[in-house]
C-alpha atoms as a PDB file:
ATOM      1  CA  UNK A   1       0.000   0.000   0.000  1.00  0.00           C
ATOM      2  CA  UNK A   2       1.201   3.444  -0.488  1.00  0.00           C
ATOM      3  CA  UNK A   3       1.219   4.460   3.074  1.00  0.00           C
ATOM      4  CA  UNK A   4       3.239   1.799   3.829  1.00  0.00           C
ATOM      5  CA  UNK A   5       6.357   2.744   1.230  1.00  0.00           C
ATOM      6  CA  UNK A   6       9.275   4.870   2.007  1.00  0.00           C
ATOM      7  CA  UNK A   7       9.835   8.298   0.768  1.00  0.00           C
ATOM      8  CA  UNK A   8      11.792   6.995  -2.094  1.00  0.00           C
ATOM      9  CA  UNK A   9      10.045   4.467  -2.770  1.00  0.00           C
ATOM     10  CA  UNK A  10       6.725   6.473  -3.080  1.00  0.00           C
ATOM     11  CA  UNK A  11       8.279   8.688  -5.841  1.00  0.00           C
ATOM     12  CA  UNK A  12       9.065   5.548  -7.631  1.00  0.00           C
ATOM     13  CA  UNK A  13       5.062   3.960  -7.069  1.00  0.00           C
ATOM     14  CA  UNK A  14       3.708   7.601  -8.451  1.00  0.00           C
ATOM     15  CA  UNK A  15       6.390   8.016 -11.429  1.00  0.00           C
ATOM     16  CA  UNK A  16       4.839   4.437 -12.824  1.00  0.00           C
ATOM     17  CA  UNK A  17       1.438   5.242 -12.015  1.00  0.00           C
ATOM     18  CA  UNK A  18       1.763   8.432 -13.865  1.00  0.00           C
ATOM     19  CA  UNK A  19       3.113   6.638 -16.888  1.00  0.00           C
ATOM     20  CA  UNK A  20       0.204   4.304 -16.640  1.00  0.00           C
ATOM     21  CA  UNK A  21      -2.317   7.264 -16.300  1.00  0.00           C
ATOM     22  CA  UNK A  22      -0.583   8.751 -19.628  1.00  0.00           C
ATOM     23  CA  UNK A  23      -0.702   5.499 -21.144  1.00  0.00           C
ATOM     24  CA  UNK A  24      -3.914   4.022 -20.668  1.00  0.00           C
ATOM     25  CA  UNK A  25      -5.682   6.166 -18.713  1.00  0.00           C
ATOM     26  CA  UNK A  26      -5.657   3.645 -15.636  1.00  0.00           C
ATOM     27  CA  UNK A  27      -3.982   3.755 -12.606  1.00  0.00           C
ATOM     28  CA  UNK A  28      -1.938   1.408 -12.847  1.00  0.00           C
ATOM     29  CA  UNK A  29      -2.432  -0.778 -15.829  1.00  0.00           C
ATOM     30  CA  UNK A  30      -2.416  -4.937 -15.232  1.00  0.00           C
ATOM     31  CA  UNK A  31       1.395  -5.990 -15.678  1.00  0.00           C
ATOM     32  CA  UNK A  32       2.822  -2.482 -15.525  1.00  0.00           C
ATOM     33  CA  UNK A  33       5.469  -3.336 -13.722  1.00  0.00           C
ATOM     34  CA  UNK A  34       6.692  -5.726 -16.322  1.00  0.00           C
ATOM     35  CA  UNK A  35       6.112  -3.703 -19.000  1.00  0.00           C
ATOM     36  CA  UNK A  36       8.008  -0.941 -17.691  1.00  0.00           C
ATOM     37  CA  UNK A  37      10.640  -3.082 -16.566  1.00  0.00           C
ATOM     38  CA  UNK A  38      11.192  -4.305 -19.950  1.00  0.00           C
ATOM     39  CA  UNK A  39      11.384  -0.581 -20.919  1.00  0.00           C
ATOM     40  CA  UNK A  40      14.478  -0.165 -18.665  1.00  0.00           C
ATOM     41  CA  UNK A  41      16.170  -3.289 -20.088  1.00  0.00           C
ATOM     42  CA  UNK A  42      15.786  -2.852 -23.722  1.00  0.00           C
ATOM     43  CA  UNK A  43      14.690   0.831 -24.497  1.00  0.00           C
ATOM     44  CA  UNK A  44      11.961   2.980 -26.131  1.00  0.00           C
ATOM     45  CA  UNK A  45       8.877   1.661 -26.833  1.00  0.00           C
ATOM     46  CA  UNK A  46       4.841   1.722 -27.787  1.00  0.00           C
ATOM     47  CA  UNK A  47       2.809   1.614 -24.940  1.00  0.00           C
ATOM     48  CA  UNK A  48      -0.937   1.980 -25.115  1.00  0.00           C
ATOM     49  CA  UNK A  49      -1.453   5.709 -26.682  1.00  0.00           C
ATOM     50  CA  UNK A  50       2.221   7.068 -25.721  1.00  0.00           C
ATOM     51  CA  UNK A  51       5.070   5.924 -25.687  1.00  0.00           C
ATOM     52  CA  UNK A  52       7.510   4.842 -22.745  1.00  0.00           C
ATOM     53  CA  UNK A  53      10.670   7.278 -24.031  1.00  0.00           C
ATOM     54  CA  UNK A  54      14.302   7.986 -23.581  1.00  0.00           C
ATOM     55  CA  UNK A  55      13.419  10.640 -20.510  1.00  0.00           C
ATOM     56  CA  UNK A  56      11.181   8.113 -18.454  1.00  0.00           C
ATOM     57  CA  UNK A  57      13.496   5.209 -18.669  1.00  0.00           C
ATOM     58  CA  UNK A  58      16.389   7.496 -17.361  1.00  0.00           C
ATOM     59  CA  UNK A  59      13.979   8.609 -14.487  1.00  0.00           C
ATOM     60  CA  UNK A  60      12.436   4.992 -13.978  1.00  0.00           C
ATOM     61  CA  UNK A  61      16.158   3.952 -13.707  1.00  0.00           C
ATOM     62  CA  UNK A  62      17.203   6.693 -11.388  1.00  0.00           C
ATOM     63  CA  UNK A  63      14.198   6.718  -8.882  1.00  0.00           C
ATOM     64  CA  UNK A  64      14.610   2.694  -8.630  1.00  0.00           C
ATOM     65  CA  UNK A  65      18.222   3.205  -8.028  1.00  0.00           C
ATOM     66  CA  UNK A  66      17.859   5.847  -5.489  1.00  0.00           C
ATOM     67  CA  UNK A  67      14.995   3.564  -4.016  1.00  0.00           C
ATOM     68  CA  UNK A  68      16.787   0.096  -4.155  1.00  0.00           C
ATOM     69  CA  UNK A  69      13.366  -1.140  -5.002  1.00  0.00           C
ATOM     70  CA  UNK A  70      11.445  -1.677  -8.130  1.00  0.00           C
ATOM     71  CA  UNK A  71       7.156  -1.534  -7.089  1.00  0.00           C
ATOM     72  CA  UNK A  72       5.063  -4.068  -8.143  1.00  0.00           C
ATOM     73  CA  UNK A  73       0.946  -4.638  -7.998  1.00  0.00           C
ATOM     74  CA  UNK A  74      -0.406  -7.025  -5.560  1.00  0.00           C
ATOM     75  CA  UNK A  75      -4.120  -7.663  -5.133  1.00  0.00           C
ATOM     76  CA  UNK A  76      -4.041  -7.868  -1.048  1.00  0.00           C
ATOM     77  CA  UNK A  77      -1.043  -5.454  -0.913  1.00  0.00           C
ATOM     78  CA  UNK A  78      -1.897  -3.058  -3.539  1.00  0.00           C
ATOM     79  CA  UNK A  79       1.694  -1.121  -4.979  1.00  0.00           C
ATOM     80  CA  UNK A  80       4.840  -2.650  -3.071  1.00  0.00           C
ATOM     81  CA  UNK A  81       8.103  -2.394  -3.143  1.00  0.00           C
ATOM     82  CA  UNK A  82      10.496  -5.483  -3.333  1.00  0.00           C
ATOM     83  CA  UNK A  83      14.397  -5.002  -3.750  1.00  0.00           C
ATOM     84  CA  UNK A  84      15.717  -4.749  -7.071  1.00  0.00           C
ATOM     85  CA  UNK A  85      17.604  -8.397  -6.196  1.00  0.00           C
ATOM     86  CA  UNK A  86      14.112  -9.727  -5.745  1.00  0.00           C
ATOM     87  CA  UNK A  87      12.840  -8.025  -8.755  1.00  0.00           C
ATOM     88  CA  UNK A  88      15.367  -8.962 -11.392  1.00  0.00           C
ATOM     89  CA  UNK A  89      14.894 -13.127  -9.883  1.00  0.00           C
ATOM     90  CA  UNK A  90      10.955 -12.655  -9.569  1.00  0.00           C
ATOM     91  CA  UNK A  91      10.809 -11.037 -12.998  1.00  0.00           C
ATOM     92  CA  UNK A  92      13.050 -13.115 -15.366  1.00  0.00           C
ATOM     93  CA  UNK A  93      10.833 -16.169 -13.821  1.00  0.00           C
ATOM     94  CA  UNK A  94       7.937 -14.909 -14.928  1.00  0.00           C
ATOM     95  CA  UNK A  95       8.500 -13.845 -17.890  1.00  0.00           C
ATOM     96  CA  UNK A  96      10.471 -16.852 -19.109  1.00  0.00           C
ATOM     97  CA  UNK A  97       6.971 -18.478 -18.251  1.00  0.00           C
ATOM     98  CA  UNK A  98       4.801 -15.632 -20.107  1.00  0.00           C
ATOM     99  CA  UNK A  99       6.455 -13.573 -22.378  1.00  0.00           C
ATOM    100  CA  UNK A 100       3.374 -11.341 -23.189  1.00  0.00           C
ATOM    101  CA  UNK A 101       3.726  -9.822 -19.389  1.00  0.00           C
ATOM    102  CA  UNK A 102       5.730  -7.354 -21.584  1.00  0.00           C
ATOM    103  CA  UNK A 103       3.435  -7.070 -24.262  1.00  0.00           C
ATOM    104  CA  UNK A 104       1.430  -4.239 -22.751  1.00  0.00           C
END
């Protein structure tokens, strides 16, 4: 839940949720984190009616970074943060297992 994130780590949950708002006009949009994750990995690209640019990767990078965190969406928990270390594990699983988590 949002209350329960760090300053940081806050700034990170509202950067994505803003990207999903510009996106798709949703809050956060189902596999966002993925999708955006993918964006930091392997650049640029189309995403819903924008696109996920240059600018936002550098700043999804940096506020991660700064955070140590990368957010994710959990029914129960709502947006939480698990360490990048977790992330980069609990992401490559997944999508190894479902590659159109990054399809968007």
């Amino acid at each position: 839940m949002l209350k329960d994130l760090t300053e940081n780590e806050l700034k990170l949950a509202t950067f994505m949720s803003d990207l999903s708002e510009r996106c798709y006009s949703a809050a956060w949009m189902l596999n966002l984190e993925y999708v955006l994750w993918d964006s930091v990995l392997n650049g640029p690209r189309k995403y819903g009616q924008d696109n996920i640019d240059e600018n936002d990767i550098r700043q999804l990078s940096r506020l991660s970074t700064l955070a140590n965190t990368w957010i994710i969406f959990d029914d129960e928990t709502e947006e939480t943060a698990v360490t990048l270390e977790q992330w980069k594990k609990q992401s490559q699983i997944a999508v190894k297992s479902n590659e159109k988590l990054t399809k968007g």
